[in-house]
Protein backbone atom coordinates (compact mmCIF):
# COMPACT_ATOMS: atom_id res chain seq x y z
CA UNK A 1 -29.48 13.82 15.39
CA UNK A 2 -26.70 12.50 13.75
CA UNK A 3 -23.67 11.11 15.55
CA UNK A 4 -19.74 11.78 15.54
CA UNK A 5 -17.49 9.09 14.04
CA UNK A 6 -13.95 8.90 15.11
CA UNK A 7 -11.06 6.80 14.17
CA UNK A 8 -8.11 6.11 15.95
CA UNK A 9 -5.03 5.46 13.23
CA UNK A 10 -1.03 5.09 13.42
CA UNK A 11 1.57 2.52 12.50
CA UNK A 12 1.68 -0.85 14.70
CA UNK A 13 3.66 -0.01 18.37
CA UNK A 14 2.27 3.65 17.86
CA UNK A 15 -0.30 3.01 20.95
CA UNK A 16 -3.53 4.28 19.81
CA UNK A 17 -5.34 0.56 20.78
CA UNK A 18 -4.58 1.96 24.82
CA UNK A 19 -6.67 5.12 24.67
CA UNK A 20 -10.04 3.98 22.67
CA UNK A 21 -10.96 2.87 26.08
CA UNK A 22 -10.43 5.80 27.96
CA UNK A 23 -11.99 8.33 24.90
CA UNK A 24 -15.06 5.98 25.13
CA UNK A 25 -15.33 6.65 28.88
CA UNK A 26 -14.79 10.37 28.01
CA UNK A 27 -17.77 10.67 25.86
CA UNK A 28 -20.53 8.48 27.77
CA UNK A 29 -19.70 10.59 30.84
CA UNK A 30 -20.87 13.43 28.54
CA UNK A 31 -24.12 11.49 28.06
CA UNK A 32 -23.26 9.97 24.71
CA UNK A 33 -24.42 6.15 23.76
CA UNK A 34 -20.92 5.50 22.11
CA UNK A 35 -20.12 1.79 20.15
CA UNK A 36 -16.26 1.42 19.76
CA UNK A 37 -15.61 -0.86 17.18
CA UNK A 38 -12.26 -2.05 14.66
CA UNK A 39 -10.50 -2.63 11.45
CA UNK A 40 -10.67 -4.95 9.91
CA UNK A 41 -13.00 -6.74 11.35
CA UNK A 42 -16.37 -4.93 13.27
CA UNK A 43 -18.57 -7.62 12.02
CA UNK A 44 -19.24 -11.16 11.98
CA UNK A 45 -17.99 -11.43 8.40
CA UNK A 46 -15.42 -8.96 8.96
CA UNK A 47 -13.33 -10.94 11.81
CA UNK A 48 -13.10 -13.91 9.13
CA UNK A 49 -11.32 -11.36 7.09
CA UNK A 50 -9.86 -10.03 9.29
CA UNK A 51 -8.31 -13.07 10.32
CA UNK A 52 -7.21 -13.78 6.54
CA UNK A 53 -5.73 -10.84 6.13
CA UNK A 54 -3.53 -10.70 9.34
CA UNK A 55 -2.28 -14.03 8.56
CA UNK A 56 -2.50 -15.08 5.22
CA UNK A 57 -0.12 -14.60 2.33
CA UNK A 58 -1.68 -13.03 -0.53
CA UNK A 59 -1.55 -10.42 -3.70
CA UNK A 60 -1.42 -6.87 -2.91
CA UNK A 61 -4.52 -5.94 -4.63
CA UNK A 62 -6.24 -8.87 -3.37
CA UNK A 63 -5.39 -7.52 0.32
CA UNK A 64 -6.89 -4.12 -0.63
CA UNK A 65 -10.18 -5.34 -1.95
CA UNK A 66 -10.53 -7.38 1.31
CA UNK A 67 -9.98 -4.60 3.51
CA UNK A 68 -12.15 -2.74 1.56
CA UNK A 69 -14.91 -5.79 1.02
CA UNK A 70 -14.48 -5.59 5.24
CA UNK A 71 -14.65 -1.93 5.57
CA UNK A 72 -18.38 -1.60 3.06
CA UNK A 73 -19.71 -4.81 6.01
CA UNK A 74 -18.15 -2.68 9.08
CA UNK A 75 -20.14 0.27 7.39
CA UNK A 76 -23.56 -1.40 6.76
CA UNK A 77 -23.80 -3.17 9.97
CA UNK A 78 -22.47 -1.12 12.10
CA UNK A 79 -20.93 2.74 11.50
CA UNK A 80 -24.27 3.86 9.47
CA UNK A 81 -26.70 2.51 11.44
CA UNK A 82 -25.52 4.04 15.03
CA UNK A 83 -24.29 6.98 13.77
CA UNK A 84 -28.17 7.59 11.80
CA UNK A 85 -29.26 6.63 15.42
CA UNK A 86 -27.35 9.34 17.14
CA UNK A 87 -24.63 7.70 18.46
CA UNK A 88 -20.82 8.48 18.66
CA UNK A 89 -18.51 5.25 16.86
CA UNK A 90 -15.25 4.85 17.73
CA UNK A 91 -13.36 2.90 15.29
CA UNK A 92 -9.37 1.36 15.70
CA UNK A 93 -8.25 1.75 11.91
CA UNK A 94 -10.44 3.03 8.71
CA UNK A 95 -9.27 4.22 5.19
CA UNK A 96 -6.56 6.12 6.13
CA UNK A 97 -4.86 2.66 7.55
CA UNK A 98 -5.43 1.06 4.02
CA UNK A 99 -3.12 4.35 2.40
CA UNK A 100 -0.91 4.36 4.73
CA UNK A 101 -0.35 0.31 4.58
CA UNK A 102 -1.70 -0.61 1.31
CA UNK A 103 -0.66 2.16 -0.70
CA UNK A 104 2.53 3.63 1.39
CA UNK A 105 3.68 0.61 2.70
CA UNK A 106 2.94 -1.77 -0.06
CA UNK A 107 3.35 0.62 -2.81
CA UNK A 108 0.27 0.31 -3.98
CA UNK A 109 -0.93 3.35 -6.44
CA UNK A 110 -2.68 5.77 -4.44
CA UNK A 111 -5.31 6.25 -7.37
CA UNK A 112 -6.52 2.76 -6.83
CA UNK A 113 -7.29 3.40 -3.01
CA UNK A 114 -8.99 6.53 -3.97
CA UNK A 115 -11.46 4.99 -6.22
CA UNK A 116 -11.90 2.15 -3.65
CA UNK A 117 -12.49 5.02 -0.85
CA UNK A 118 -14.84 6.53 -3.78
CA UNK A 119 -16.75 3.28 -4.27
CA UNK A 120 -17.00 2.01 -0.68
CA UNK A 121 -18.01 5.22 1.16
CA UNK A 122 -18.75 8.31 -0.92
CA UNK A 123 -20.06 10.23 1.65
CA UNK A 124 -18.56 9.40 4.87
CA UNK A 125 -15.25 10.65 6.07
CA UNK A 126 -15.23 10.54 10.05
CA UNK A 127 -15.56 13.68 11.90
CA UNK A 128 -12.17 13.19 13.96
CA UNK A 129 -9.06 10.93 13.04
CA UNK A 130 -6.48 10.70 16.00
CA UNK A 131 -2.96 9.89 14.34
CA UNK A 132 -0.71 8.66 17.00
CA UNK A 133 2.20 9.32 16.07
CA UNK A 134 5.92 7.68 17.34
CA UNK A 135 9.15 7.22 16.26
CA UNK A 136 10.02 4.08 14.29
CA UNK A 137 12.62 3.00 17.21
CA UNK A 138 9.75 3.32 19.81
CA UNK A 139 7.11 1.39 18.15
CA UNK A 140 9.93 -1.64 17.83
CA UNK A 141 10.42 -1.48 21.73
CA UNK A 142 6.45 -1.51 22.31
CA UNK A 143 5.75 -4.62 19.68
CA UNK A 144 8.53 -6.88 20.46
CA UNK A 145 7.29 -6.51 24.48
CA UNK A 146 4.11 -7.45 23.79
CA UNK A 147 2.60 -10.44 21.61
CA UNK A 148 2.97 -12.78 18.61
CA UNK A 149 2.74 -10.81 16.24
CA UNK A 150 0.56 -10.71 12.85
CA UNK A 151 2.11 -10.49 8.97
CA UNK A 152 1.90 -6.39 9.11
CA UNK A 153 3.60 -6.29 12.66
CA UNK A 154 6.40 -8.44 11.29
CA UNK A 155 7.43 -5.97 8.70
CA UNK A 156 10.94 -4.46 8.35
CA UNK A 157 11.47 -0.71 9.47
CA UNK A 158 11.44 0.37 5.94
CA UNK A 159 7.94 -0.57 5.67
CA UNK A 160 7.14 0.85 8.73
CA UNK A 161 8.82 4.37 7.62
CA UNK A 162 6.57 4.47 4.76
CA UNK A 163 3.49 4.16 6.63
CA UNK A 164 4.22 6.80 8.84
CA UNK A 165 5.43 9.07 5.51
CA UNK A 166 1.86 8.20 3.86
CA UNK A 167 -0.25 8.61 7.71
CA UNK A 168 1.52 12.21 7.57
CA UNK A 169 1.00 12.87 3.98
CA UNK A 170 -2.18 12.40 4.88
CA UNK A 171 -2.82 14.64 7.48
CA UNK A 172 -0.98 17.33 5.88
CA UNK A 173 -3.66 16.29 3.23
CA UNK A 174 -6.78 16.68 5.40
CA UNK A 175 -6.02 18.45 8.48
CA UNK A 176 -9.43 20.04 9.50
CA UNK A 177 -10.33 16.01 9.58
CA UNK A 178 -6.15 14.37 11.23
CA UNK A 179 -5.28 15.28 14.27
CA UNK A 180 -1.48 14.60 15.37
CA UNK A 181 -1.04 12.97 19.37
CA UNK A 182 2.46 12.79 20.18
CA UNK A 183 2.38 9.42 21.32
CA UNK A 184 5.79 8.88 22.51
CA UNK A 185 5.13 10.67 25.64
CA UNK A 186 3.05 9.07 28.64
CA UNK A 187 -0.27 7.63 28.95
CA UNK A 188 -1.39 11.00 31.17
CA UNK A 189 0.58 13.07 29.24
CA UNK A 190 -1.34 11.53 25.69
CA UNK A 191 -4.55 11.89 27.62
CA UNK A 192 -3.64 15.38 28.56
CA UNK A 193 -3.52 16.08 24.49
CA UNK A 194 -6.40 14.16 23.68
CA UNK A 195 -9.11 16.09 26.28
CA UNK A 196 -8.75 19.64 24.51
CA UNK A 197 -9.21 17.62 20.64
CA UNK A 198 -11.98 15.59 22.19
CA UNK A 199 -14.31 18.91 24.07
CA UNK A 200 -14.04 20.59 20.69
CA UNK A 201 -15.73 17.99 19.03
CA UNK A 202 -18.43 17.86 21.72
């Protein structure tokens, strides 16, 4: 029996990194093995990426193909092979964080992250997407209490504007797939949301 894939997504300060613990809880006490992964990164190979990307400076399409190069590794190693063995993954970040950053943000053209998305996984899409969505103003407040933050955190609000634009292009685009989580509200409240999304899938 094959298992459920679903990817958490939403611009940097939005809070979706709080709740994969929680939604992994949710589904092993429904008796589900579950494997909760992230992007980029997942793998071995994929944290040295990641670790390029996130900190190094370099050309817009060359930050693309990496996240993609990391994405086809996260895939092989690790989405495909529990999902063919019936279990659910749980993923921070997947394609829909390369349009919204590469392509919205960046300005990369949206034709090029199609035929990447074409190329790299043809046939996978996950079941359920989580956007969580915040205002700009909100995400600020959440990043600048936390850490040191990476090249993409550091961004300008402008960038940040068009990555939420392209994240709800996007679901507009695919909504049987994008879910929407107000995420401006409180952590019970966002679990509240997430329960009804989550026992559908089930």
């Amino acid at each position: 029996m094959q298992g459920k894939f679903i990817t958490f997504e939403g611009i940097d300060g939005a809070g979706k990194s709080t709740h994969i613990g929680s939604v992994k809880a949710f589904i092993e006490a429904q008796g589900k093995t579950v494997v909760s992964s992230r992007e980029p990164g997942g793998t071995a190979l994929g944290e040295k990426l990641r670790d390029l990307l996130l900190h190094e400076t370099m050309d817009l399409e060359t930050e693309a193909l990496l996240m993609f190069a990391s994405r086809r590794e996260h895939i092989a190693r690790v989405i495909a092979p529990n999902l063919a063995q019936g279990h659910w993954v749980l993923s921070d970040r997947f394609t829909d964080a390369s349009f919204a950053y590469q392509s919205g943000g960046r300005g990369l053209d949206r034709a090029k992250m199609e035929a990447l998305e074409a190329w790299v996984h043809p046939h996978l899409q996950p079941d359920l997407t989580l956007l969580f969505d915040v205002p700009l103003e909100v995400a600020r407040e959440r990043l600048d209490a936390t850490r040191t933050l990476d090249k993409f955190e550091r961004e300008q609000a402008d960038f940040f504007a068009r990555c939420r634009a392209e994240y709800l292009r996007r679901a507009e685009q695919f909504p049987e797939r994008i879910v929407i989580i107000d995420s401006s509200q409180t952590i019970a409240a966002i679990q509240a949301q997430l329960q009804p999304v989550l026992e559908k899938l089930l």
